[in-house]
C-alpha atoms as a PDB file:
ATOM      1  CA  UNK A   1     -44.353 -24.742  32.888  1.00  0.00           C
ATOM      2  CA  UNK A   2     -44.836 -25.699  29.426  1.00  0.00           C
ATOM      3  CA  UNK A   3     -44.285 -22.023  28.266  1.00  0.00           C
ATOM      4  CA  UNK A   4     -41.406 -21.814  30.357  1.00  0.00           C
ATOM      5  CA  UNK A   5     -39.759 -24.744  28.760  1.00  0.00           C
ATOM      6  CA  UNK A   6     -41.079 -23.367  24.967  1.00  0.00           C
ATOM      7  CA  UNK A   7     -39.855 -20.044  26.233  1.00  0.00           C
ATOM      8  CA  UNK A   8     -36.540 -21.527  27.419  1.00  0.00           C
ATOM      9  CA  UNK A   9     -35.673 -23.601  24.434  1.00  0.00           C
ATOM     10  CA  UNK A  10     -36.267 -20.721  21.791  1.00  0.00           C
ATOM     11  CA  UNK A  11     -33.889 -18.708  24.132  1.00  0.00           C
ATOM     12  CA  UNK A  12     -31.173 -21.433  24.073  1.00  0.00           C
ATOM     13  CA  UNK A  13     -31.499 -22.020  19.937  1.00  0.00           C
ATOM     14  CA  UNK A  14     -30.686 -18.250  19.600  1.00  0.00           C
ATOM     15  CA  UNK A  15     -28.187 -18.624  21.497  1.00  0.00           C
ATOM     16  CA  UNK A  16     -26.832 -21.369  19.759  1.00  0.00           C
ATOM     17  CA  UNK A  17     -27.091 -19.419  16.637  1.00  0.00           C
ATOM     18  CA  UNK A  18     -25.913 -16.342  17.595  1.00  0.00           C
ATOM     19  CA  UNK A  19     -22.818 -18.477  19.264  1.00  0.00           C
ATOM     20  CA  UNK A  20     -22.331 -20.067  15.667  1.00  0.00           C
ATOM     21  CA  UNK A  21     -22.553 -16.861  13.786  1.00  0.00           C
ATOM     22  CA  UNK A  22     -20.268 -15.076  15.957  1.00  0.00           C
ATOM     23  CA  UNK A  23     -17.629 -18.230  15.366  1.00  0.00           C
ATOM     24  CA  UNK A  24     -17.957 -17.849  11.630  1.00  0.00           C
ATOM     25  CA  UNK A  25     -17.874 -14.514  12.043  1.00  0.00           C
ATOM     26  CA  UNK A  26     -13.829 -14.697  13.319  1.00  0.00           C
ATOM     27  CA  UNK A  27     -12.966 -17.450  11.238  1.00  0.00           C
ATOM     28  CA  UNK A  28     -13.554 -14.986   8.148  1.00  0.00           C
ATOM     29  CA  UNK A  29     -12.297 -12.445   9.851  1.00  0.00           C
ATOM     30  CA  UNK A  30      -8.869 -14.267  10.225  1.00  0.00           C
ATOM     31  CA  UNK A  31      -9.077 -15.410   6.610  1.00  0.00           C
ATOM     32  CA  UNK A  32      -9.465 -11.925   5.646  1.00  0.00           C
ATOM     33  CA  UNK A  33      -7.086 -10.404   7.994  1.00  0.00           C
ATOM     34  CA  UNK A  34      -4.203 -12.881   6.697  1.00  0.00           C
ATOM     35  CA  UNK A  35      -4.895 -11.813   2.473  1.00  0.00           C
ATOM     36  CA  UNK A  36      -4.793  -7.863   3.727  1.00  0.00           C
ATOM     37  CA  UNK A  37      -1.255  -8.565   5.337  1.00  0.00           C
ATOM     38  CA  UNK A  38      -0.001 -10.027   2.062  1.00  0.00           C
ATOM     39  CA  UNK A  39      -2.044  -7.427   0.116  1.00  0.00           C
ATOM     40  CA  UNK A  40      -0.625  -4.195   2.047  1.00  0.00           C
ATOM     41  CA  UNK A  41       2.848  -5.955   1.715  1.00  0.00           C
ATOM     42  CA  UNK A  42       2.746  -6.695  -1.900  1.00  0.00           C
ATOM     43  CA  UNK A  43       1.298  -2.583  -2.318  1.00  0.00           C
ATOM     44  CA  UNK A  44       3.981  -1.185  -0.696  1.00  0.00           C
ATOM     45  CA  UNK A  45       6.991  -2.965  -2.523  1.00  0.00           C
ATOM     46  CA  UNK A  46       5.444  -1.959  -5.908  1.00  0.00           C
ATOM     47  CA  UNK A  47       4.293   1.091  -4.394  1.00  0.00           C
ATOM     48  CA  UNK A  48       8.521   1.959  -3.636  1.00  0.00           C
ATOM     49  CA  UNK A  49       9.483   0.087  -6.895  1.00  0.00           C
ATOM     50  CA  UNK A  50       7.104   2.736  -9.115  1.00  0.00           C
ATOM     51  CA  UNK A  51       7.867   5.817  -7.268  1.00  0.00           C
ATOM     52  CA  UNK A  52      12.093   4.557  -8.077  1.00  0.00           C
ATOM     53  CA  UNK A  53      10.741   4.042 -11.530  1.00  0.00           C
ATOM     54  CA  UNK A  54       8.836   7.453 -12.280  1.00  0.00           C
ATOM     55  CA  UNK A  55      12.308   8.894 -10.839  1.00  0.00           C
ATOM     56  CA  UNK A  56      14.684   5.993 -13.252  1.00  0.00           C
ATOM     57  CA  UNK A  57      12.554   6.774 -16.451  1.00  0.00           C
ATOM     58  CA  UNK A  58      13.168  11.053 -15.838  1.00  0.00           C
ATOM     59  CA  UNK A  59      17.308   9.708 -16.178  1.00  0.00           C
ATOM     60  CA  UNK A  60      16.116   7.633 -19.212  1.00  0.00           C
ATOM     61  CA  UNK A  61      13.832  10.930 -20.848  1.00  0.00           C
ATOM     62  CA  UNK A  62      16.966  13.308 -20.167  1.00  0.00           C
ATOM     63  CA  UNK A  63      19.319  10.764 -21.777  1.00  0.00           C
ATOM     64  CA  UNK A  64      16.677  10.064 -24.801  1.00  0.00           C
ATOM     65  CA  UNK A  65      16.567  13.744 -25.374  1.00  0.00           C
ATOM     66  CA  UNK A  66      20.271  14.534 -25.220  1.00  0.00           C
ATOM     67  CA  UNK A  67      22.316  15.614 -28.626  1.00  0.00           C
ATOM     68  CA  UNK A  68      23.750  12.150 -28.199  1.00  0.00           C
ATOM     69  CA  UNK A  69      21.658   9.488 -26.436  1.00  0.00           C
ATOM     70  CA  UNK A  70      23.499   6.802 -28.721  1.00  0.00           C
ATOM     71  CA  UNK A  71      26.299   7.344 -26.455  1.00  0.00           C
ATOM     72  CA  UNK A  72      24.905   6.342 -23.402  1.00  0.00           C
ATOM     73  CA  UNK A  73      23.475   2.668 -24.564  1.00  0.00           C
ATOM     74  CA  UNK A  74      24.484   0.794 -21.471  1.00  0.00           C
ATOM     75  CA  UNK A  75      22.402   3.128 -19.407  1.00  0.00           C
ATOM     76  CA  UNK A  76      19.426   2.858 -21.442  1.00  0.00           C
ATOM     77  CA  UNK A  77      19.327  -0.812 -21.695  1.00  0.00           C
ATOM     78  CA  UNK A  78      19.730  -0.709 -17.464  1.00  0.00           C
ATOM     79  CA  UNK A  79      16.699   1.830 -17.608  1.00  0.00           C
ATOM     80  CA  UNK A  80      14.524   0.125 -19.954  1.00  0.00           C
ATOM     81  CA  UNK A  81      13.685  -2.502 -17.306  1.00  0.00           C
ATOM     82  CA  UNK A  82      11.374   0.261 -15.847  1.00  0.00           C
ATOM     83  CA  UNK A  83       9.952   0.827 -19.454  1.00  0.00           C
ATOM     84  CA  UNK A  84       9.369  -3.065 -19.779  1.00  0.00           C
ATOM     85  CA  UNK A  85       8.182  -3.995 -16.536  1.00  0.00           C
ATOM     86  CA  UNK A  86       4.290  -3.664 -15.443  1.00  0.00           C
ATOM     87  CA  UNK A  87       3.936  -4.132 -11.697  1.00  0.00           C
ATOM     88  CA  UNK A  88       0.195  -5.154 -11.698  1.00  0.00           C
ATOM     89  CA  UNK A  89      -1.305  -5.543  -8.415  1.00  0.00           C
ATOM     90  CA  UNK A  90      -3.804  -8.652  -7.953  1.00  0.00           C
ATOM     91  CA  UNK A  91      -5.760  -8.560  -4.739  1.00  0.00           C
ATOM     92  CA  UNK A  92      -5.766 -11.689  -2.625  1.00  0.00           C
ATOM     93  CA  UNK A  93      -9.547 -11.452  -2.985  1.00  0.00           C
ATOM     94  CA  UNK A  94     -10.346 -15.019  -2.111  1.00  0.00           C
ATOM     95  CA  UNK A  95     -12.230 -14.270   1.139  1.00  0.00           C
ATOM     96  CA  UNK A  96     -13.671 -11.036  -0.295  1.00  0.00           C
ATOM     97  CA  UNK A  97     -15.481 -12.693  -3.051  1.00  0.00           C
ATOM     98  CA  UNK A  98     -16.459 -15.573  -0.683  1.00  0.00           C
ATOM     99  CA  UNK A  99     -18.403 -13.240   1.352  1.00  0.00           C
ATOM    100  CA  UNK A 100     -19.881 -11.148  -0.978  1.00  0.00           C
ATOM    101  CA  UNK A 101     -21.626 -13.935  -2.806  1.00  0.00           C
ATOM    102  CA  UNK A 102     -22.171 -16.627  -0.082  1.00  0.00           C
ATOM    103  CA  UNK A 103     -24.428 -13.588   1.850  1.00  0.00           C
ATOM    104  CA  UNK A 104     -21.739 -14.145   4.750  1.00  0.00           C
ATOM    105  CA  UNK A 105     -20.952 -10.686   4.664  1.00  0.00           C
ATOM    106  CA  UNK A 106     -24.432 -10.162   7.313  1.00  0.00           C
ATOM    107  CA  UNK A 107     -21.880 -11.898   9.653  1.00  0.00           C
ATOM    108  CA  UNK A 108     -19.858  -8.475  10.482  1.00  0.00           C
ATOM    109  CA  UNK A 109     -22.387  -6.598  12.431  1.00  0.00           C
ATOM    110  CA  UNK A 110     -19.601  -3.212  12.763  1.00  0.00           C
ATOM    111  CA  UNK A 111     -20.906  -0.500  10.873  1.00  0.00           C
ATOM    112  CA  UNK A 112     -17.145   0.790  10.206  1.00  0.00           C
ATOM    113  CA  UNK A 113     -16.036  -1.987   9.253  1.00  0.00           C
ATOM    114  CA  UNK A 114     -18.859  -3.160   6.866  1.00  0.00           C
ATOM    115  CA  UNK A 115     -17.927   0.343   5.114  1.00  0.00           C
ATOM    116  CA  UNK A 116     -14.156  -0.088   5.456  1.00  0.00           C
ATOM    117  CA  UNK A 117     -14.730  -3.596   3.935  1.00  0.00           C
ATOM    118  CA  UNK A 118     -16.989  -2.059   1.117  1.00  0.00           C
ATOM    119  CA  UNK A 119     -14.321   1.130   0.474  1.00  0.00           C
ATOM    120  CA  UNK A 120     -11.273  -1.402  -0.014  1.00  0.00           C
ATOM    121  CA  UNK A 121     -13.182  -3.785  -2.112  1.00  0.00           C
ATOM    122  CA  UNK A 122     -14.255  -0.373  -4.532  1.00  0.00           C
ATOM    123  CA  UNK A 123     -10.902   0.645  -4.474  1.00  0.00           C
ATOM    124  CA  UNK A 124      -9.463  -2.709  -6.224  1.00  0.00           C
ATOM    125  CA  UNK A 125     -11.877  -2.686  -8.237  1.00  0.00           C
ATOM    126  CA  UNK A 126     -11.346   0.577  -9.557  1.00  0.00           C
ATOM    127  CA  UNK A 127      -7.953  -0.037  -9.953  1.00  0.00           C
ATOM    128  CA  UNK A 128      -8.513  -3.463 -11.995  1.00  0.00           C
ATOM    129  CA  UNK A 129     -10.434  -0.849 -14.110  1.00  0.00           C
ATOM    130  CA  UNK A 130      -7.534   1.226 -14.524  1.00  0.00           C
ATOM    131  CA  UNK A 131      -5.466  -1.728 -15.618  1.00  0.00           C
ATOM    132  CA  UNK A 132      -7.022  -2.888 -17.977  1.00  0.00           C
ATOM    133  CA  UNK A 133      -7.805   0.392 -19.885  1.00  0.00           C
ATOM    134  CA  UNK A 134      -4.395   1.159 -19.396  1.00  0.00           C
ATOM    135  CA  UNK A 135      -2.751  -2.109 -20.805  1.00  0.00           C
ATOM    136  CA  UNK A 136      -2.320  -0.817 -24.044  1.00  0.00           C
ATOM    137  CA  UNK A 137       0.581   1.291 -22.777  1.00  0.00           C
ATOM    138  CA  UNK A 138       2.669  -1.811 -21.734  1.00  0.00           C
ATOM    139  CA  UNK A 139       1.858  -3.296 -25.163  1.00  0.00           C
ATOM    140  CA  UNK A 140       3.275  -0.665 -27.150  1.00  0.00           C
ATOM    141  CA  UNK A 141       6.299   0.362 -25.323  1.00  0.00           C
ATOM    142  CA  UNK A 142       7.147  -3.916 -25.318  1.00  0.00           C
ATOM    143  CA  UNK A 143       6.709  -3.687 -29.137  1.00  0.00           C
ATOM    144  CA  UNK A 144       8.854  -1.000 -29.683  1.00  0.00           C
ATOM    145  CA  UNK A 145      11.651  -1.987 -27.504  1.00  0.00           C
ATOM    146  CA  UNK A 146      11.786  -5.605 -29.805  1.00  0.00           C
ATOM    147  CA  UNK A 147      12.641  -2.972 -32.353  1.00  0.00           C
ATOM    148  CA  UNK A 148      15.121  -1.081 -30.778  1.00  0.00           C
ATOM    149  CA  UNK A 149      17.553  -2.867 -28.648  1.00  0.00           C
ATOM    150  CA  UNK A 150      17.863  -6.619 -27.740  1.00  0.00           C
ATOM    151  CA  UNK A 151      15.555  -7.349 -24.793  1.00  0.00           C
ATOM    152  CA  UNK A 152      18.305 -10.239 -23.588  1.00  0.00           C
ATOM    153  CA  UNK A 153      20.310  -7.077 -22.156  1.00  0.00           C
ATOM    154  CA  UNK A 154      17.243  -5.921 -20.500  1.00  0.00           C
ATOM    155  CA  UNK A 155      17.878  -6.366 -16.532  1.00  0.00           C
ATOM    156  CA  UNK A 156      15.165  -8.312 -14.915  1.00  0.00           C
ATOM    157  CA  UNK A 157      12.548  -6.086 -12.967  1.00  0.00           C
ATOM    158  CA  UNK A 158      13.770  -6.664  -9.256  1.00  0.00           C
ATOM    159  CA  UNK A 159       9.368  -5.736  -7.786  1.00  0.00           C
ATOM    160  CA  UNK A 160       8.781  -7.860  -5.369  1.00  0.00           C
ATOM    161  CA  UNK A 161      11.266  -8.973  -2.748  1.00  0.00           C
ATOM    162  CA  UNK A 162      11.425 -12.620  -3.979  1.00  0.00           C
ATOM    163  CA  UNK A 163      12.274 -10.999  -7.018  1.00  0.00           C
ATOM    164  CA  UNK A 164      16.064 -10.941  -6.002  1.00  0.00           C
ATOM    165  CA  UNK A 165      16.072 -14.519  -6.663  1.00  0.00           C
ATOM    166  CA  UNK A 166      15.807 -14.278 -10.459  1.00  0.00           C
ATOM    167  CA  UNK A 167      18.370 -14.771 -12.340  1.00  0.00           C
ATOM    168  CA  UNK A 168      19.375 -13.597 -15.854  1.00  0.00           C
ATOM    169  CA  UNK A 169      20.372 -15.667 -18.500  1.00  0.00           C
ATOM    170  CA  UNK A 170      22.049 -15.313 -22.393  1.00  0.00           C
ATOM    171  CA  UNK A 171      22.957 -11.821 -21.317  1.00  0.00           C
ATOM    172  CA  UNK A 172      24.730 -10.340 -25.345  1.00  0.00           C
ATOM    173  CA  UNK A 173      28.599  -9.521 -24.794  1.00  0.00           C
ATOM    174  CA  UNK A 174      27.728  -6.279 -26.885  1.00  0.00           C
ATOM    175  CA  UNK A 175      25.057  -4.022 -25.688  1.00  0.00           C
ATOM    176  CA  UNK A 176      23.863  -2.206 -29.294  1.00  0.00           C
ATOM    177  CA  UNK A 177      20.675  -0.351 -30.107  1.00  0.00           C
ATOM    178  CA  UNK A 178      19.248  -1.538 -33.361  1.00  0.00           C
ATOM    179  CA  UNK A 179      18.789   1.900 -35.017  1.00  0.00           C
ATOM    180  CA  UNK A 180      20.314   5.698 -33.580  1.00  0.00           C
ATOM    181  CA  UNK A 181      17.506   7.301 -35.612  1.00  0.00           C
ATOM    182  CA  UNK A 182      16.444  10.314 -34.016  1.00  0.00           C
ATOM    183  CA  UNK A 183      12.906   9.736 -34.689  1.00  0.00           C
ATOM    184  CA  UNK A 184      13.432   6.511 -32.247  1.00  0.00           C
ATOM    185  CA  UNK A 185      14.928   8.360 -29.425  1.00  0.00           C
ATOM    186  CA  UNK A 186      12.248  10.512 -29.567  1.00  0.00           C
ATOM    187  CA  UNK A 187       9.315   8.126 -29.670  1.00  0.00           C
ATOM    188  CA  UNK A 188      11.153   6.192 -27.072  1.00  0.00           C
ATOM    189  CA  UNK A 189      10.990   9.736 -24.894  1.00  0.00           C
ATOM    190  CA  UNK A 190       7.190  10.408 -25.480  1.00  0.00           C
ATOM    191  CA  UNK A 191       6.315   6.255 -24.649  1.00  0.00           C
ATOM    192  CA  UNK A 192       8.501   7.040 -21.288  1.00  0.00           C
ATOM    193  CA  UNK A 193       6.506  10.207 -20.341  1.00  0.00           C
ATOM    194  CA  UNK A 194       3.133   8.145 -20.977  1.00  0.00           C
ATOM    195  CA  UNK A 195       4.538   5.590 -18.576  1.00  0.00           C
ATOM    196  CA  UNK A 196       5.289   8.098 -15.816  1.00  0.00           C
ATOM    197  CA  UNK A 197       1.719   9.562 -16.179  1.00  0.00           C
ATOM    198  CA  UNK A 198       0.061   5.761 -16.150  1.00  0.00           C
ATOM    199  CA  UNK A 199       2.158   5.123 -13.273  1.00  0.00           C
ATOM    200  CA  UNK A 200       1.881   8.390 -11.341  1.00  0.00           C
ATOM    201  CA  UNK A 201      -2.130   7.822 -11.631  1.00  0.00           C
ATOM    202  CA  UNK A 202      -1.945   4.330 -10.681  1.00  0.00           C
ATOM    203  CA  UNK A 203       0.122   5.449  -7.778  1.00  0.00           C
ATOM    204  CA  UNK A 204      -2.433   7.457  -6.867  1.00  0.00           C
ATOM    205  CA  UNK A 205      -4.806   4.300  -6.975  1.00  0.00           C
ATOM    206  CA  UNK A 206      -2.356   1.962  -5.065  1.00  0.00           C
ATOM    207  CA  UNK A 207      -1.458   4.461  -2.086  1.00  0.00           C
ATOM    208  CA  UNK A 208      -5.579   4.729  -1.782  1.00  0.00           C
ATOM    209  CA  UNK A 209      -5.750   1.188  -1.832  1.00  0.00           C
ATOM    210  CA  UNK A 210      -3.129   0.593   0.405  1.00  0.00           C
ATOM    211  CA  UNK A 211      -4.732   3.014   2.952  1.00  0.00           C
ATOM    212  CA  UNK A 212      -7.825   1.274   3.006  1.00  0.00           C
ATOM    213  CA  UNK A 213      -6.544  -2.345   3.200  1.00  0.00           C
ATOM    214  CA  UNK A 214      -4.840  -0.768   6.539  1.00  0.00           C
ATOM    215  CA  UNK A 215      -8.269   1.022   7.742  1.00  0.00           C
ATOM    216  CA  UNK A 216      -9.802  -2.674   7.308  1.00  0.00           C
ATOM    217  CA  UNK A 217      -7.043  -4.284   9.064  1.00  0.00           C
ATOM    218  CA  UNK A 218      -7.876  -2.275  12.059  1.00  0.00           C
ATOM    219  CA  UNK A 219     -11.343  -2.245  12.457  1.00  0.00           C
ATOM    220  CA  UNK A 220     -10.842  -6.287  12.347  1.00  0.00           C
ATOM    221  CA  UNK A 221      -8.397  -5.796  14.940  1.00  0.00           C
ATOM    222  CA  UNK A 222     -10.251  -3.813  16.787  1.00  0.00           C
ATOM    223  CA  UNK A 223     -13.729  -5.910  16.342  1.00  0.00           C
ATOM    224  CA  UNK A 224     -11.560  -9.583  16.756  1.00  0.00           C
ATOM    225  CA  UNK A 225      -8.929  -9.087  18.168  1.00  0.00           C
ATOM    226  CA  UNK A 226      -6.760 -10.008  15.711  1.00  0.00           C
ATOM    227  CA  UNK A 227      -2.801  -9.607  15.014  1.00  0.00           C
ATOM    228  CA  UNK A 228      -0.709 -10.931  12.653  1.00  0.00           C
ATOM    229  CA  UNK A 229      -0.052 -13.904  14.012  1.00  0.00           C
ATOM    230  CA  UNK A 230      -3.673 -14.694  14.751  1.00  0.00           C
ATOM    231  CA  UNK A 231      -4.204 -18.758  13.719  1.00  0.00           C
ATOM    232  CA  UNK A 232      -6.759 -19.484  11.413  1.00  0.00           C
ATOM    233  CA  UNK A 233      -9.281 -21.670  13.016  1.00  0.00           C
ATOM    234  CA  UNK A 234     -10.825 -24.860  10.580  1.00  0.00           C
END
């Protein structure tokens, strides 16, 4: 009897833990769950506004090029906010990091989506990476552009949805460029054919992210039962 009641209470302990675990287990899987919405939303709105740009900045390269690009001013300024704008993307990584250094990551027991967790988490990391090598390209361009038109005629980059909110203020009554040296046109041209290729490769690097914040949105579906709307338990 007394190893029947030993027996028994080791028996009801694991099941205790194992009842705990698996609790823990959905409450980070809702955490998670609710940063990948806002993540795959926030990559697909600068996903569209960077293929619009690459597209914008070809009108701006043709114009730069032209035998007289000092004639189209108005359209340049409207372009350059493409030229001026950097659409970083900052993972909601909150959760991630949580489980990766609390050790809470044993709690998934999927195999698929352990690596779907692991891919995503490589592939904003990789594109911090990117970033930050790459910053050097937004620092140049905004340097030159103090030197060749007045940034207050710049139109606000519209990235983001909220971004529609913003509004512009001290707008110049004149739109001028400060020099129509063709030496500027042309370094303007080659600064706006290294932003399409930075972009084009970090659109490479978003769509890849993108794709696996959705594959890890599914297997936590799939493992929790989990939809948007899931509440986060406390």
């Amino acid at each position: 009897m007394l190893f029947l009641a030993v027996t028994l209470g080791f028996f009801v302990e694991n099941q205790r833990e194992h009842y705990i675990e698996n609790q823990r287990a959905k409450q980070y899987a809702s955490f998670l769950h609710s940063d990948l919405i806002k993540d795959t939303a926030s990559l697909s709105q600068r996903i569209a506004y960077m293929n619009s740009g690459i597209r914008k900045i070809d009108t701006l390269i043709l114009i730069l090029k032209s035998p007289d690009p000092e004639t189209f001013v108005k359209k340049i300024y409207e372009l350059s906010t493409y030229l001026y704008s950097n659409p970083l993307y900052t993972a909601n990584n909150s959760t991630i990091e949580q489980l990766k250094n609390s050790g809470s990551l044993r709690y998934f027991r999927n195999k698929t989506l352990i690596r779907n967790f692991s891919d995503f988490d490589n592939e904003v990391q990789n594109m911090k990476t990117i970033d930050e090598r790459n910053l050097y390209i937004v620092e140049e361009t905004r340097k030159f552009l103090t030197r060749f038109l007045d940034l207050r005629g710049v139109p606000l980059p519209r990235i983001l949805a909220s971004d529609s909110s913003l509004e512009q203020s001290s707008i110049p009554e004149v739109l001028r460029l400060y020099k129509n040296d063709p030496a500027q046109f042309e370094e303007y041209a080659n600064l706006s054919t290294l932003k399409q290729l930075d972009w084009r490769n970090r659109l490479r690097l978003m769509t890849r992210t993108l794709n696996s914040a959705r594959s890890l949105i599914l297997s936590l579906k799939e493992e929790y039962h989990l939809s948007e709307w899931t509440p986060l338990e406390e």
